[in-house]
N, C-alpha and C. Protein backbone atom coordinates (compact mmCIF):
# COMPACT_ATOMS: atom_id res chain seq x y z
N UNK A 1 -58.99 16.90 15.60
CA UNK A 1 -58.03 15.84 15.76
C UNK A 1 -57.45 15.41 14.41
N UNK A 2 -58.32 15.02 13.32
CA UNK A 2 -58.14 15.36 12.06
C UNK A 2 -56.75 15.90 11.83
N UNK A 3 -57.14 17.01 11.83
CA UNK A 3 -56.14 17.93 11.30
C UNK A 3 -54.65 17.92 11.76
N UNK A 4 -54.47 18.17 12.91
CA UNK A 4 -53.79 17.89 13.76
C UNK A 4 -52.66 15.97 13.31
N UNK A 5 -52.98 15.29 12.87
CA UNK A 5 -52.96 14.25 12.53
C UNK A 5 -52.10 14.54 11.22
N UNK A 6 -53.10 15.35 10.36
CA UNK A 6 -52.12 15.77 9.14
C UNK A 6 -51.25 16.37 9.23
N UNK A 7 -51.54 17.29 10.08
CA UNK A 7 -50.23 18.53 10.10
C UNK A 7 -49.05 17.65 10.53
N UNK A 8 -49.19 15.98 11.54
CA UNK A 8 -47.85 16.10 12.18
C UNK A 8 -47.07 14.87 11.14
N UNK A 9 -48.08 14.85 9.93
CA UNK A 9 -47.92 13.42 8.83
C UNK A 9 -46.81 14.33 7.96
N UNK A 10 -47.27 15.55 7.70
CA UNK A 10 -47.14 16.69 6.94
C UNK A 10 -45.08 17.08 7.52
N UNK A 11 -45.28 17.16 8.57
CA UNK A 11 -43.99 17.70 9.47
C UNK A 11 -42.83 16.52 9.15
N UNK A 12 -43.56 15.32 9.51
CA UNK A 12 -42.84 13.98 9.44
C UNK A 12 -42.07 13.64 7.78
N UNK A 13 -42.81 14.41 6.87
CA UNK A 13 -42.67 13.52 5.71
C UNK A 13 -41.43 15.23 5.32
N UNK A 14 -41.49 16.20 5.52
CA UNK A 14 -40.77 17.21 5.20
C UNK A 14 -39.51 17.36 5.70
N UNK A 15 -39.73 16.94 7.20
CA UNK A 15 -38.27 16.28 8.06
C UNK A 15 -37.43 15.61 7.07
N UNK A 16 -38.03 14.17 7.09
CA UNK A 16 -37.71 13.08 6.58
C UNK A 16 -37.18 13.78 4.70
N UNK A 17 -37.82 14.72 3.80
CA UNK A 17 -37.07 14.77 2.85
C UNK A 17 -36.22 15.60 3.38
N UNK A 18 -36.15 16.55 3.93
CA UNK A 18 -34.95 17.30 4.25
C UNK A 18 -33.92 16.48 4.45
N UNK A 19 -33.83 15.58 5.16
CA UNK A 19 -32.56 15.09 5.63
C UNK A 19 -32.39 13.81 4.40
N UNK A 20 -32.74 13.69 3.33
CA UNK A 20 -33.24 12.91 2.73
C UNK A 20 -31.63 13.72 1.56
N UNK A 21 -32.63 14.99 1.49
CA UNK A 21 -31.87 15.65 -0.02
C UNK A 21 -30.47 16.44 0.59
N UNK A 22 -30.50 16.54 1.94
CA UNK A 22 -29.09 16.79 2.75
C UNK A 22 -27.76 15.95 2.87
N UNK A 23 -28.90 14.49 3.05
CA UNK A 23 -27.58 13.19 2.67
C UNK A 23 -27.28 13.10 1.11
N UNK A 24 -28.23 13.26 0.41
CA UNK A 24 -27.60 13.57 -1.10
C UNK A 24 -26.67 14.53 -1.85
N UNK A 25 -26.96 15.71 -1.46
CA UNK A 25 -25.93 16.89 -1.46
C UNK A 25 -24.81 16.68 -0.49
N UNK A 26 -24.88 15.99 0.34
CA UNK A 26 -23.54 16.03 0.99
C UNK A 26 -22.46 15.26 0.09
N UNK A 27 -23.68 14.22 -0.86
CA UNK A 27 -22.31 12.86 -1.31
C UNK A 27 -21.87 13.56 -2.36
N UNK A 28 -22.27 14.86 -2.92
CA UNK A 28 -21.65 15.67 -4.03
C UNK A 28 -20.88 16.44 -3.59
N UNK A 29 -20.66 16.81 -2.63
CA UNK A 29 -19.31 17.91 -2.17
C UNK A 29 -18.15 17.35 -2.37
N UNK A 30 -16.85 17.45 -2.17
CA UNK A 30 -15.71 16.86 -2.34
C UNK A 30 -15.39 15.97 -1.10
N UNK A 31 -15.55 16.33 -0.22
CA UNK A 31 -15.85 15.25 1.11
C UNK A 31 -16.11 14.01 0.58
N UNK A 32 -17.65 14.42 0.34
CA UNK A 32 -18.68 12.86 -0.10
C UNK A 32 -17.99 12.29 -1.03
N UNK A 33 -17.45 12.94 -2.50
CA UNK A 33 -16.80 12.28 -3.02
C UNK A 33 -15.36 11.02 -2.96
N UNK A 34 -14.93 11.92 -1.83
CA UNK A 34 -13.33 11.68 -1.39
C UNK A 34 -14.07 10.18 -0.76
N UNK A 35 -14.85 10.27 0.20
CA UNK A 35 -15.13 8.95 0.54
C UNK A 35 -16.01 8.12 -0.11
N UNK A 36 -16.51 8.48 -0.91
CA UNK A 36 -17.04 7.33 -2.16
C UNK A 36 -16.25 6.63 -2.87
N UNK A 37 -14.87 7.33 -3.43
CA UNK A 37 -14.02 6.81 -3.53
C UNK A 37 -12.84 6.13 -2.56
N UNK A 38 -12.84 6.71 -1.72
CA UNK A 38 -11.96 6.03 -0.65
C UNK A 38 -12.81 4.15 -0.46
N UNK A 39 -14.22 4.36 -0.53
CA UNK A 39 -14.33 3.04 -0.28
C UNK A 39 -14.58 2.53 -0.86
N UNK A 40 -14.69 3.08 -2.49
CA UNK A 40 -14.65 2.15 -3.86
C UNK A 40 -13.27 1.60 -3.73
N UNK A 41 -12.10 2.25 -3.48
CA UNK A 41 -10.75 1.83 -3.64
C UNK A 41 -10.51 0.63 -2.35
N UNK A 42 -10.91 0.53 -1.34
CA UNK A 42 -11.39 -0.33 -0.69
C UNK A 42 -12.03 -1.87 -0.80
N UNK A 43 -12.84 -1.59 -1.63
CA UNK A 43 -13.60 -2.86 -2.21
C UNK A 43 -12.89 -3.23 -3.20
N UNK A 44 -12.52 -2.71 -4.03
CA UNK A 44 -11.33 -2.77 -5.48
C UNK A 44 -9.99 -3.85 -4.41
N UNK A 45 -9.85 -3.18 -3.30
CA UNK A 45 -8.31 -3.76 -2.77
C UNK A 45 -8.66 -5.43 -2.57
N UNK A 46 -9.87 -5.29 -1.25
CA UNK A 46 -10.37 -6.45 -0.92
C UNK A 46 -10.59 -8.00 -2.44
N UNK A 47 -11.09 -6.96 -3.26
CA UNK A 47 -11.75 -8.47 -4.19
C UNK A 47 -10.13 -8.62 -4.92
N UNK A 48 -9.08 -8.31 -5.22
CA UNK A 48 -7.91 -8.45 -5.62
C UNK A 48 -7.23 -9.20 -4.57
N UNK A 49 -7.40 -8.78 -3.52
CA UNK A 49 -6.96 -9.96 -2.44
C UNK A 49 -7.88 -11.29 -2.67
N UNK A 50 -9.00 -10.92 -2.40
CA UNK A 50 -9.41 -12.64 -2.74
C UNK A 50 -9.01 -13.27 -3.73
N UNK A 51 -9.11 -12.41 -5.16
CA UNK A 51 -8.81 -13.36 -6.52
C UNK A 51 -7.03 -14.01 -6.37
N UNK A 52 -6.22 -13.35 -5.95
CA UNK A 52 -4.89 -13.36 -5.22
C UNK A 52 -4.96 -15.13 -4.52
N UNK A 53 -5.56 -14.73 -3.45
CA UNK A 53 -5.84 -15.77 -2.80
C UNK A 53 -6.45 -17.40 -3.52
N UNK A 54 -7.38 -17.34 -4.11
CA UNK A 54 -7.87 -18.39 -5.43
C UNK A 54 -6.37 -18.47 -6.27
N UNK A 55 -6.21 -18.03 -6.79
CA UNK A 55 -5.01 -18.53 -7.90
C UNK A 55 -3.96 -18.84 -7.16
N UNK A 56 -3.82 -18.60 -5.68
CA UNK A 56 -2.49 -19.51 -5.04
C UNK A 56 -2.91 -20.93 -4.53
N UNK A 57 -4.37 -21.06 -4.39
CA UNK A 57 -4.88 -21.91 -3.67
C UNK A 57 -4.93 -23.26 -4.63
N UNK A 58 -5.36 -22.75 -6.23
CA UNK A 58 -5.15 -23.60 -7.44
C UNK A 58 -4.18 -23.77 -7.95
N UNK A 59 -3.22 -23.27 -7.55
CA UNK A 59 -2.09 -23.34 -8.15
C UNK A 59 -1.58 -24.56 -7.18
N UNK A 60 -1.43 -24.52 -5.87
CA UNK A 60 -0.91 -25.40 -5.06
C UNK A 60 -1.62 -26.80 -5.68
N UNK A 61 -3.01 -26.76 -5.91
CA UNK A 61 -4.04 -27.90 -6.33
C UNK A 61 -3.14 -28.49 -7.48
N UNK A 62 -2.65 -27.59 -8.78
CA UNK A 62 -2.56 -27.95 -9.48
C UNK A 62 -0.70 -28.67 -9.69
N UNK A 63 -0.07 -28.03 -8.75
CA UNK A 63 1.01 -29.11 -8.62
C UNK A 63 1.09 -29.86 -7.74
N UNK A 64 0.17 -29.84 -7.08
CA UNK A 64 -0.10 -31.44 -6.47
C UNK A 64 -0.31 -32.39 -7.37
N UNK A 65 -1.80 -32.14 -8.19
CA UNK A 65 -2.15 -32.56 -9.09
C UNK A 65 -1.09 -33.12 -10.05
N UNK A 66 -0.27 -32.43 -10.58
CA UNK A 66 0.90 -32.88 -12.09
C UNK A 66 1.68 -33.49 -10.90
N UNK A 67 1.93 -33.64 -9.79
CA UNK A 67 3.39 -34.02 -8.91
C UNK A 67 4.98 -33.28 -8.77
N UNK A 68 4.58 -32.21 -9.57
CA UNK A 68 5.37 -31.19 -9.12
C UNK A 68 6.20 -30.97 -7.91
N UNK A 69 5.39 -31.10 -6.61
CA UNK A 69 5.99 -30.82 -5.72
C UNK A 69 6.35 -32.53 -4.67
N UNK A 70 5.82 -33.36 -5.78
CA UNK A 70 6.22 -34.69 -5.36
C UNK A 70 7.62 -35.04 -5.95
N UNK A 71 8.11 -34.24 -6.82
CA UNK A 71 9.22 -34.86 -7.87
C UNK A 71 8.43 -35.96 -8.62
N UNK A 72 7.62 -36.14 -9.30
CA UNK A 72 7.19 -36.83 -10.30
C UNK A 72 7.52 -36.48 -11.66
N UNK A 73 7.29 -35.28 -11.69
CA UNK A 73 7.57 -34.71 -12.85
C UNK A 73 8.18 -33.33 -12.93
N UNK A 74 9.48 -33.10 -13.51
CA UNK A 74 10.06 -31.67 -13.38
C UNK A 74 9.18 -30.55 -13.87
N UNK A 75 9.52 -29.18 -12.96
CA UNK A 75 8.45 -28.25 -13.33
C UNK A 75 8.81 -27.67 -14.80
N UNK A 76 9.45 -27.67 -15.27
CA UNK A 76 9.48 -27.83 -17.10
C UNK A 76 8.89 -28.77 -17.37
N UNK A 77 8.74 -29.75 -17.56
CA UNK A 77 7.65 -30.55 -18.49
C UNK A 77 6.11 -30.23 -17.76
N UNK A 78 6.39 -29.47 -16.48
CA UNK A 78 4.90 -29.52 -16.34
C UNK A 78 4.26 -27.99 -16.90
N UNK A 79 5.33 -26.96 -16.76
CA UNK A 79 4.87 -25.93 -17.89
C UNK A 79 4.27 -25.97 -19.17
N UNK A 80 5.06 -26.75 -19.22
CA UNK A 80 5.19 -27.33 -21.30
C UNK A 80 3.67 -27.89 -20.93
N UNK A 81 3.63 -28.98 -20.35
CA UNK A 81 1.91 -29.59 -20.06
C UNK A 81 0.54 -28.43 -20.26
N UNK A 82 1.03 -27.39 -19.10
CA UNK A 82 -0.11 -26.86 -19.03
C UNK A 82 -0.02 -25.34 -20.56
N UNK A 83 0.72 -25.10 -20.58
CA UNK A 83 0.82 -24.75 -22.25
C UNK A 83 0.10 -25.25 -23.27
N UNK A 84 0.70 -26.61 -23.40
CA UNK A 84 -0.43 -27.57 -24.36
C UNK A 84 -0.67 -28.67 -24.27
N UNK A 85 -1.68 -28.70 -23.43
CA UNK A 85 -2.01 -30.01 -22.92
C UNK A 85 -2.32 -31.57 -23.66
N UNK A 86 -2.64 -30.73 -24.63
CA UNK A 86 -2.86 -32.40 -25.56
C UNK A 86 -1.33 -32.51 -26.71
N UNK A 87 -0.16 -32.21 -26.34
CA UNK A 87 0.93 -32.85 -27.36
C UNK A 87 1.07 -33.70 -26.58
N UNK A 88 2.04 -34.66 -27.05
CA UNK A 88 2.72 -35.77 -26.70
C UNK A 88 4.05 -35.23 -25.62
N UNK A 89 3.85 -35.82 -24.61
CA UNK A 89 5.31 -35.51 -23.52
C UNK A 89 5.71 -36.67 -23.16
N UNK A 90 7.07 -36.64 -23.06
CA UNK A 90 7.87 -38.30 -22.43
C UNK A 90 8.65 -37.13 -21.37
N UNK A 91 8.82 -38.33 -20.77
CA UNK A 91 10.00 -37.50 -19.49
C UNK A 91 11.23 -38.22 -19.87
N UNK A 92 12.00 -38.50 -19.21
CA UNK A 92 13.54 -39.32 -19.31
C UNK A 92 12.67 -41.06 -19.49
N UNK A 93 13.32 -41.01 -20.51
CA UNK A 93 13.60 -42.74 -20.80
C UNK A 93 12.99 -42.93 -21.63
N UNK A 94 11.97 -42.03 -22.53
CA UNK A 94 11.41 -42.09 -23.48
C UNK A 94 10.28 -42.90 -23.26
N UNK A 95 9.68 -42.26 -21.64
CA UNK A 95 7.92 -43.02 -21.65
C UNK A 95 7.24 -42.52 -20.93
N UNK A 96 6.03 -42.56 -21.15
CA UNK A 96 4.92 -41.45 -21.54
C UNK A 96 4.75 -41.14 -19.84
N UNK A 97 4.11 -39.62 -19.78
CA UNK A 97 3.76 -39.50 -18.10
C UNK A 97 2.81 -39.85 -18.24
N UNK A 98 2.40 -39.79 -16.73
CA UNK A 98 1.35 -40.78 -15.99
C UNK A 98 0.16 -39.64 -15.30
């Protein structure tokens, strides 16, 4: 019974690398490659869409924020702002934004 036991531990573990070093050689053929890259270029697309997505989402934040899209302040002086934020800016009338 022993034996029998090993032999089928023995079968199991030789299976198991075979198909082991079969899925590995496959990802080196040009196939495997083509789709390693196909879904690197994939993940590459996706995280460019998200970062895409963040910088429109802050951007809206951020002319809310200056009043941009309130007319508080024209979007030239609010360029000039985020350019350099610590000079001195007046808008019309010669007094200071808010």
């Amino acid at each position: 019974m022993r034996r029998l036991f090993w032999v089928a531990l023995g079968a199991t573990a030789g299976v198991l690398v075979v198909r082991k070093l079969s899925s590995v050689a496959d990802a080196y053929t040009p196939d495997g490659v083509s789709r390693s890259l196909s879904s690197l270029a994939g993940a590459l697309r996706e995280a460019a869409e998200v970062v895409r997505e963040g910088m429109h989402e802050r951007e809206a934040e951020l002319r809310v924020a200056l009043g941009v899209d309130t007319g508080q302040i024209s979007e030239a002086d609010a360029r000039a702002l985020l350019e350099k934020p610590m000079s001195p800016r007046h808008s019309a009338g010669d007094r200071p934004l808010q």
